[in-house]
Protein backbone atom coordinates (compact mmCIF):
# COMPACT_ATOMS: atom_id res chain seq x y z
CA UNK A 1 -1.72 -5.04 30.20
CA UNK A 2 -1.56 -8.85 28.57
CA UNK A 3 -3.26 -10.08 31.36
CA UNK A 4 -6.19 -7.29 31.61
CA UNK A 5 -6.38 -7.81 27.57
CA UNK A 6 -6.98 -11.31 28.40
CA UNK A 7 -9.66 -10.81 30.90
CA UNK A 8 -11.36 -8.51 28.51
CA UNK A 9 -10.93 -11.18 25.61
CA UNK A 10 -11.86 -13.87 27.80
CA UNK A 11 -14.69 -12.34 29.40
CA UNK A 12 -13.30 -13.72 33.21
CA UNK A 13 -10.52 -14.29 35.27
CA UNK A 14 -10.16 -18.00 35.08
CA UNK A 15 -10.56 -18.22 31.82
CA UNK A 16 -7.62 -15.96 31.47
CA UNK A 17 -5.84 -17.22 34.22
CA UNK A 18 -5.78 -21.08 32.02
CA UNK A 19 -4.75 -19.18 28.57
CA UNK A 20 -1.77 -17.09 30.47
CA UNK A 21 -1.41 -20.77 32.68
CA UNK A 22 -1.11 -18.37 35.71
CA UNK A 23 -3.33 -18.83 39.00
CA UNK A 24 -6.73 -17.28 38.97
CA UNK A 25 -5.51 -15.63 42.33
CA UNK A 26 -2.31 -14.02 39.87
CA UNK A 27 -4.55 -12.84 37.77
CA UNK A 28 -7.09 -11.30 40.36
CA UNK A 29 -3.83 -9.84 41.80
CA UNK A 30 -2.54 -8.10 38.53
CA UNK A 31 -6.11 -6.41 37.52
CA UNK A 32 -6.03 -5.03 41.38
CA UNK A 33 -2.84 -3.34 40.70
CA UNK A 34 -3.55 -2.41 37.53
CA UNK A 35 -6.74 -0.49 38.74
CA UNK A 36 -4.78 1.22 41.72
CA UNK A 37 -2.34 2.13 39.46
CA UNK A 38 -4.37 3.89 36.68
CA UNK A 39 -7.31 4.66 40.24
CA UNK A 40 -10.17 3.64 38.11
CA UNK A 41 -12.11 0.16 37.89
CA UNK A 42 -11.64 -1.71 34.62
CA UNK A 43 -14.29 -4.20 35.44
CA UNK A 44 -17.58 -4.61 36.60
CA UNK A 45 -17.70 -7.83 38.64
CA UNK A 46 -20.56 -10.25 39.90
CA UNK A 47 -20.40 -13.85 41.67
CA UNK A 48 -21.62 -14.75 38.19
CA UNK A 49 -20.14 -12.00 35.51
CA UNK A 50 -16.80 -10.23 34.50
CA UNK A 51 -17.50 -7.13 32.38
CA UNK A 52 -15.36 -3.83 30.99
CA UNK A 53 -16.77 -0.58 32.51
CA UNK A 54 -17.11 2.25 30.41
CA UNK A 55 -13.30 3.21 31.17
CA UNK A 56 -12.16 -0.31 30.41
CA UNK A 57 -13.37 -0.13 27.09
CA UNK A 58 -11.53 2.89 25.92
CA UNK A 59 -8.74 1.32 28.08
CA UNK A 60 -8.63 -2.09 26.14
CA UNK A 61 -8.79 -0.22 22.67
CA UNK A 62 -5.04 1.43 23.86
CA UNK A 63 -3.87 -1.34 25.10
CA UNK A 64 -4.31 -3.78 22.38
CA UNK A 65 -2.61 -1.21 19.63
CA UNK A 66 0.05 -0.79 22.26
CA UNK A 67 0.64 -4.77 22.68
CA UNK A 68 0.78 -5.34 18.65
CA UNK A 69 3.38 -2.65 18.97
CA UNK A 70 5.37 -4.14 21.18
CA UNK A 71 4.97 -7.79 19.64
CA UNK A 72 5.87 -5.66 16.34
CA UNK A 73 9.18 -4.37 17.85
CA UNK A 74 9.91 -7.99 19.54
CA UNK A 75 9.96 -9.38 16.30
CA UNK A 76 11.99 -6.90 14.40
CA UNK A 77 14.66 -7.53 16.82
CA UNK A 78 14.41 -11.27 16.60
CA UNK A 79 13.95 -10.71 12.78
CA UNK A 80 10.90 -12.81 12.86
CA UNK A 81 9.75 -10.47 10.20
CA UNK A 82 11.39 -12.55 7.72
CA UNK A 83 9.21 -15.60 8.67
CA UNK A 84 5.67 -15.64 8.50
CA UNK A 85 4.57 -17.12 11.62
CA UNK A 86 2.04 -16.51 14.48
CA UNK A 87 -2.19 -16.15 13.72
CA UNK A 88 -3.57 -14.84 11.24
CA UNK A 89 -7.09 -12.65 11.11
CA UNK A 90 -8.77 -12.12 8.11
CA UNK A 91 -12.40 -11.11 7.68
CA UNK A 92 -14.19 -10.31 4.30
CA UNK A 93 -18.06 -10.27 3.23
CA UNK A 94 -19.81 -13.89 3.85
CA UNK A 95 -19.98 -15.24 0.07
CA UNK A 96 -16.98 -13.46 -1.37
CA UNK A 97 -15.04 -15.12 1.70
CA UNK A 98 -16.72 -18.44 0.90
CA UNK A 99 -15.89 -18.63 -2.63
CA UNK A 100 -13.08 -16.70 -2.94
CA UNK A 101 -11.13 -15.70 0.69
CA UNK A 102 -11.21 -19.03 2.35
CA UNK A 103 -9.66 -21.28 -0.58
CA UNK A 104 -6.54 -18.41 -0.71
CA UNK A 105 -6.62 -18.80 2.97
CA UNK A 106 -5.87 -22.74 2.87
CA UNK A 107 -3.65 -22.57 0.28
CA UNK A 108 -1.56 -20.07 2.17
CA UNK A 109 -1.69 -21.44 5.55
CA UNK A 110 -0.08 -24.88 3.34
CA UNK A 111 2.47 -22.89 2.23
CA UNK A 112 3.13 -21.39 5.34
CA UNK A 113 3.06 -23.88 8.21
CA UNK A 114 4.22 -21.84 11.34
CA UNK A 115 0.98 -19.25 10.53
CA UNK A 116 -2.45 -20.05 12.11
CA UNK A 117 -5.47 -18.63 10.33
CA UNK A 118 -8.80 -17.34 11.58
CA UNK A 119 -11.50 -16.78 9.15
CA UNK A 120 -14.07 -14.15 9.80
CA UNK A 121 -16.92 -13.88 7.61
CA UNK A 122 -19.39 -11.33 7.89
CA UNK A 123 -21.87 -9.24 5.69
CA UNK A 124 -20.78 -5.66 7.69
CA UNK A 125 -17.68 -3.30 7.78
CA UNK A 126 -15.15 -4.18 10.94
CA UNK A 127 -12.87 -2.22 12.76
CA UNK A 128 -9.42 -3.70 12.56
CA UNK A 129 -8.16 -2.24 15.90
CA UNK A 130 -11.26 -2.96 17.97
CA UNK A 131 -12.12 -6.39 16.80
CA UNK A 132 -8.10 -7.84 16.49
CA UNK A 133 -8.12 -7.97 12.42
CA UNK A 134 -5.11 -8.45 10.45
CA UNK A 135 -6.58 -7.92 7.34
CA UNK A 136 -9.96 -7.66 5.54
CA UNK A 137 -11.08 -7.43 1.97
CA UNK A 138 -13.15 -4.73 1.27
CA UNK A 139 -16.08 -4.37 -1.64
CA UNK A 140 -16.29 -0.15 -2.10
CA UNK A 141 -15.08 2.83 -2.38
CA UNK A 142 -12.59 3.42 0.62
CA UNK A 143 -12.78 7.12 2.27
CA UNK A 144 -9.40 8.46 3.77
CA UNK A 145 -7.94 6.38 6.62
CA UNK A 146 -5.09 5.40 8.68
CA UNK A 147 -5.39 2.05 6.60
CA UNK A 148 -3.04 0.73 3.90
CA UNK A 149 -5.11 -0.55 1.18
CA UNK A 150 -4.02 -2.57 -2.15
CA UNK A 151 -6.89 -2.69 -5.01
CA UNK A 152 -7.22 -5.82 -6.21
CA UNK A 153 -10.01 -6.00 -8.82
CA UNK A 154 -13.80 -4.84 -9.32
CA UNK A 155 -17.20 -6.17 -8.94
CA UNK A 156 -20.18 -5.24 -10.88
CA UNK A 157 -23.98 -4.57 -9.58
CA UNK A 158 -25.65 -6.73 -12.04
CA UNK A 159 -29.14 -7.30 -12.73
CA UNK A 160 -29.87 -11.52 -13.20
CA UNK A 161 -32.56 -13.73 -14.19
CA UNK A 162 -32.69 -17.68 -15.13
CA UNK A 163 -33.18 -18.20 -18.77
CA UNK A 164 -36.54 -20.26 -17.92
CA UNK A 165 -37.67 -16.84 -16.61
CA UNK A 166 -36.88 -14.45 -18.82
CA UNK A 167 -38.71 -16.94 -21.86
CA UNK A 168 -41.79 -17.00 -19.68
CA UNK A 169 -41.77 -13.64 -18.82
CA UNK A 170 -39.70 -11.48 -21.20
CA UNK A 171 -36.23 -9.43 -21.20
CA UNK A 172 -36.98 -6.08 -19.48
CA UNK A 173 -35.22 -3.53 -22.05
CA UNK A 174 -35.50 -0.80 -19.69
CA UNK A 175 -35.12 -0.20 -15.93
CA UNK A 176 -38.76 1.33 -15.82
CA UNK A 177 -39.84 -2.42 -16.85
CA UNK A 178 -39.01 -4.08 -14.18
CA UNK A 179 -42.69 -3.05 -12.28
CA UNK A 180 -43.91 -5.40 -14.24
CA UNK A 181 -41.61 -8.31 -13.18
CA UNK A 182 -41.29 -10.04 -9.75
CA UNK A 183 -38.56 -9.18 -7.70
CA UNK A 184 -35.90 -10.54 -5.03
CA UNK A 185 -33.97 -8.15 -3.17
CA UNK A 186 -31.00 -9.10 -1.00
CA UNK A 187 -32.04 -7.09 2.69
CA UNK A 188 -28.37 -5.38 2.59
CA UNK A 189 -29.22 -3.54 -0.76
CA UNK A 190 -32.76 -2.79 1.02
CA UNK A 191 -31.67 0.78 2.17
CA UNK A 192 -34.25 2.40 0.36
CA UNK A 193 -37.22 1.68 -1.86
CA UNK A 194 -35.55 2.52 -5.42
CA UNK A 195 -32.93 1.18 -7.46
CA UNK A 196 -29.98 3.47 -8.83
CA UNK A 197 -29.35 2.84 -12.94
CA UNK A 198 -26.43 4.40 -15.13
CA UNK A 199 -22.62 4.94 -14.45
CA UNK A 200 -23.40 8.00 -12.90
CA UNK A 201 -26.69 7.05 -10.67
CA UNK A 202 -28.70 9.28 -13.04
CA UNK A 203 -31.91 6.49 -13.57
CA UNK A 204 -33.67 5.79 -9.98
CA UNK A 205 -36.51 3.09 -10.27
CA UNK A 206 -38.89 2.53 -7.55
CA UNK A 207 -39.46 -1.12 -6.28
CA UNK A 208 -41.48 -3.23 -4.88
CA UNK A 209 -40.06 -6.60 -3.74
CA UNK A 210 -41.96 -9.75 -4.05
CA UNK A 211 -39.23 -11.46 -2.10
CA UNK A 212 -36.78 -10.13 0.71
CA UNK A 213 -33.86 -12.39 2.02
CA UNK A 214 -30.97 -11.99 4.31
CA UNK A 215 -28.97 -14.41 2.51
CA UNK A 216 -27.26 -13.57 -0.89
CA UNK A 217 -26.55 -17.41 -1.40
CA UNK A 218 -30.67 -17.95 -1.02
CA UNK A 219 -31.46 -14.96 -3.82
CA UNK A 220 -28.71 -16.72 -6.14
CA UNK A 221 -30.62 -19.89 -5.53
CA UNK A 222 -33.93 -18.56 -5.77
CA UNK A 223 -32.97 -16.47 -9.42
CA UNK A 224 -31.64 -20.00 -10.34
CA UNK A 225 -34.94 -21.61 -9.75
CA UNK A 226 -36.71 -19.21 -12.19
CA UNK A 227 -38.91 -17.29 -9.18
CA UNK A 228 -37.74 -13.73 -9.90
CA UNK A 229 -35.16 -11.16 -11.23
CA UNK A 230 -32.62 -9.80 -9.12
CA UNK A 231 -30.00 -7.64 -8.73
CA UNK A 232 -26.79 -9.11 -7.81
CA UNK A 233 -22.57 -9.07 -7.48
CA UNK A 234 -21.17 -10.19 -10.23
CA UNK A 235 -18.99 -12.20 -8.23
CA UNK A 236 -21.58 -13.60 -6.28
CA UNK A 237 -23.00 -14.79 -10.02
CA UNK A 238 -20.08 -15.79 -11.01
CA UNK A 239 -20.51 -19.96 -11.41
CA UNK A 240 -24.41 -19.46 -12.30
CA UNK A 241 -23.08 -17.73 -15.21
CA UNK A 242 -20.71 -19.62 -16.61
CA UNK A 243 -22.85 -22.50 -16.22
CA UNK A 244 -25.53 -21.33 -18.06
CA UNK A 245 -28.12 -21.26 -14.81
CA UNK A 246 -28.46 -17.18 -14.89
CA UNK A 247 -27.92 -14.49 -17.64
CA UNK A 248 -27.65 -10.97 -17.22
CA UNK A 249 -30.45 -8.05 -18.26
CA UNK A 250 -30.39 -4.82 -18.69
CA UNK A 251 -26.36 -4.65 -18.80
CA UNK A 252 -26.25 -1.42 -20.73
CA UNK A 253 -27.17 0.12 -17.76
CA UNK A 254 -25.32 -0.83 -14.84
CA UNK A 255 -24.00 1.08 -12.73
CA UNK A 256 -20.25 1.97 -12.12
CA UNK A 257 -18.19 -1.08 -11.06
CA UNK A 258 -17.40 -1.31 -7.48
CA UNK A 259 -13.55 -1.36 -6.15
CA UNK A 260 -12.14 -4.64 -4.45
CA UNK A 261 -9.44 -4.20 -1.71
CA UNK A 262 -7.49 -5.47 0.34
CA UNK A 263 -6.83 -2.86 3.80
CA UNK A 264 -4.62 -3.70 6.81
CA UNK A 265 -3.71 -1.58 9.71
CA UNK A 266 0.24 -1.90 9.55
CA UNK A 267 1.26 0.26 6.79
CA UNK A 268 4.55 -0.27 5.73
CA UNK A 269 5.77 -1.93 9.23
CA UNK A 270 3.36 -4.84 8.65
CA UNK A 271 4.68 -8.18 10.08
CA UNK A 272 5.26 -10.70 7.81
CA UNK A 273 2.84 -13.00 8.03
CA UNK A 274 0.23 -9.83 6.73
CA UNK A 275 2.73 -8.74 4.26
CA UNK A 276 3.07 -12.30 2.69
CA UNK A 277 -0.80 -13.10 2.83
CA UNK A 278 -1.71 -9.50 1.03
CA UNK A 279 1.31 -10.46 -1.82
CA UNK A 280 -0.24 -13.99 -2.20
CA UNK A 281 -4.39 -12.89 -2.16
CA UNK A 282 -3.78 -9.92 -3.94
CA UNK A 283 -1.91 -12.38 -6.86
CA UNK A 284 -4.38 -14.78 -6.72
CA UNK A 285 -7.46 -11.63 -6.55
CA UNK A 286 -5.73 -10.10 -9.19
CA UNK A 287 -5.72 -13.45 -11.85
CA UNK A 288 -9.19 -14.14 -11.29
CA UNK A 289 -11.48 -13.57 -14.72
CA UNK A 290 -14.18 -12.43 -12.15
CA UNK A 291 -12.66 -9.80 -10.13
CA UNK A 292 -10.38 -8.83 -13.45
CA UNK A 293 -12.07 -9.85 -16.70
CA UNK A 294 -10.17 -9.36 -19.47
């Protein structure tokens, strides 16, 4: 099972056959068994490409919760579990991971000198099994799931403009005024055409963006410039803020904040390293005058 995982994760045989340091012939040999023994192909192979069949995807997803139970049990009976040690996966939204994630991250890994980290940042939700994640931070409401999750704070959806702006071309007092303002809209809030007003989502406004970007760090730059309004985390505001480059609009009628968490896989039998990374974010998460204003 390691070395088919490692085949899968390496996408070939010799690569695997270097990280196991076994002989790509070993290797070759192993899968062969493997696939007589189970009497289905795991791979799809070319002169030029090594890929999972359809069977050796559902395959690798079994055997890579079955391996982190077995390193899981190996280290309870070593009591490793009382050392953080080993790598360390952690994915959380791009900017939040930036400014928030990745400085916790360092910190940590100084503390902890026997743990290797690997930072994954990326604007979408991840599966912890399938893509090999320790732990991710999570911005919204969380729906039943085998996943242990610790709250950590709140963000709010926030509606910004740079003060240049707003005295050339007014404070909207209401939603319904924004048609008459130019507006930047971050493609992942794009979903539909209207924005959503009020704690409960009563107040929909219809837009119609004079700017669309895929990047929130180029809207934050772009409200900074004086180009537009926008609407916006509040951590991802955060700095422009509190140096006086954006203020917020329309704040009486924001919407309900959104939940920040923390959700690993391990539940209660979480190795140490996870267990002492959530205690130490969720500390740090937890102290911040963003994420938990006072």
């Amino acid at each position: 099972m390691q070395v088919f995982a490692a085949v899968a994760r390496h996408g070939g045989f010799a690569a695997a056959a270097r990280q196991l340091a076994m002989s790509p012939p070993a290797v070759t040999r192993a899968i062969a068994a493997l696939e007589d023994r189970i009497g289905t192909r795991l791979f799809s192979r070319t002169t030029r490409n090594v890929s999972l069949t359809e069977a050796g995807h559902r395959y690798l997803v079994d055997v890579e919760r079955l391996l982190q139970e077995l390193d899981d049990a190996e280290a309870a009976a070593q009591g490793l579990h009382a050392s953080p040690r080993g790598l360390l996966t952690i994915t959380a939204p791009v900017m939040f991971g930036r400014l928030y994630i990745a400085p916790i991250l360092l910190d940590f890994l100084d503390q902890h000198p026997d743990v290797t980290g690997r930072l994954l940042l990326l604007d979408r939700v991840t599966n912890l099994l399938e893509e090999g994640m320790d732990v991710a931070l999570r911005i919204s409401h969380l729906g039943d799931s085998s996943m242990a999750a610790i709250r950590v704070g709140s963000v709010r959806s926030v509606m910004c403009a740079s003060p240049d702006y707003l005295k050339r071309h007014g404070v909207p007092q209401h939603p319904g005024d924004l048609a008459g303002h130019r507006l930047i809209v971050a493609t992942s809030s794009l979903g539909s055409q209207e924005w959503r007003f009020g704690k409960d989502d009563g107040l929909a406004v219809r837009i119609n963006p004079a700017l669309v970007c895929n990047s929130n760090a180029a809207v934050v730059e772009a409200v900074e410039s004086g180009w537009g309004i926008s609407r916006l985390l509040s951590y991802q505001v955060g700095p422009s803020i509190a140096a006086g480059r954006i203020r917020l609009v329309l704040e009486s009628f924001e919407r309900a904040p959104l939940p920040v968490h923390l959700v690993h896989l391990e539940g209660r039998r979480a190795s140490a390293k996870v267990r002492a990374f959530i205690d130490f974010a969720a500390s740090r998460l937890r102290a911040d005058p963003v994420i938990n204003p006072l």
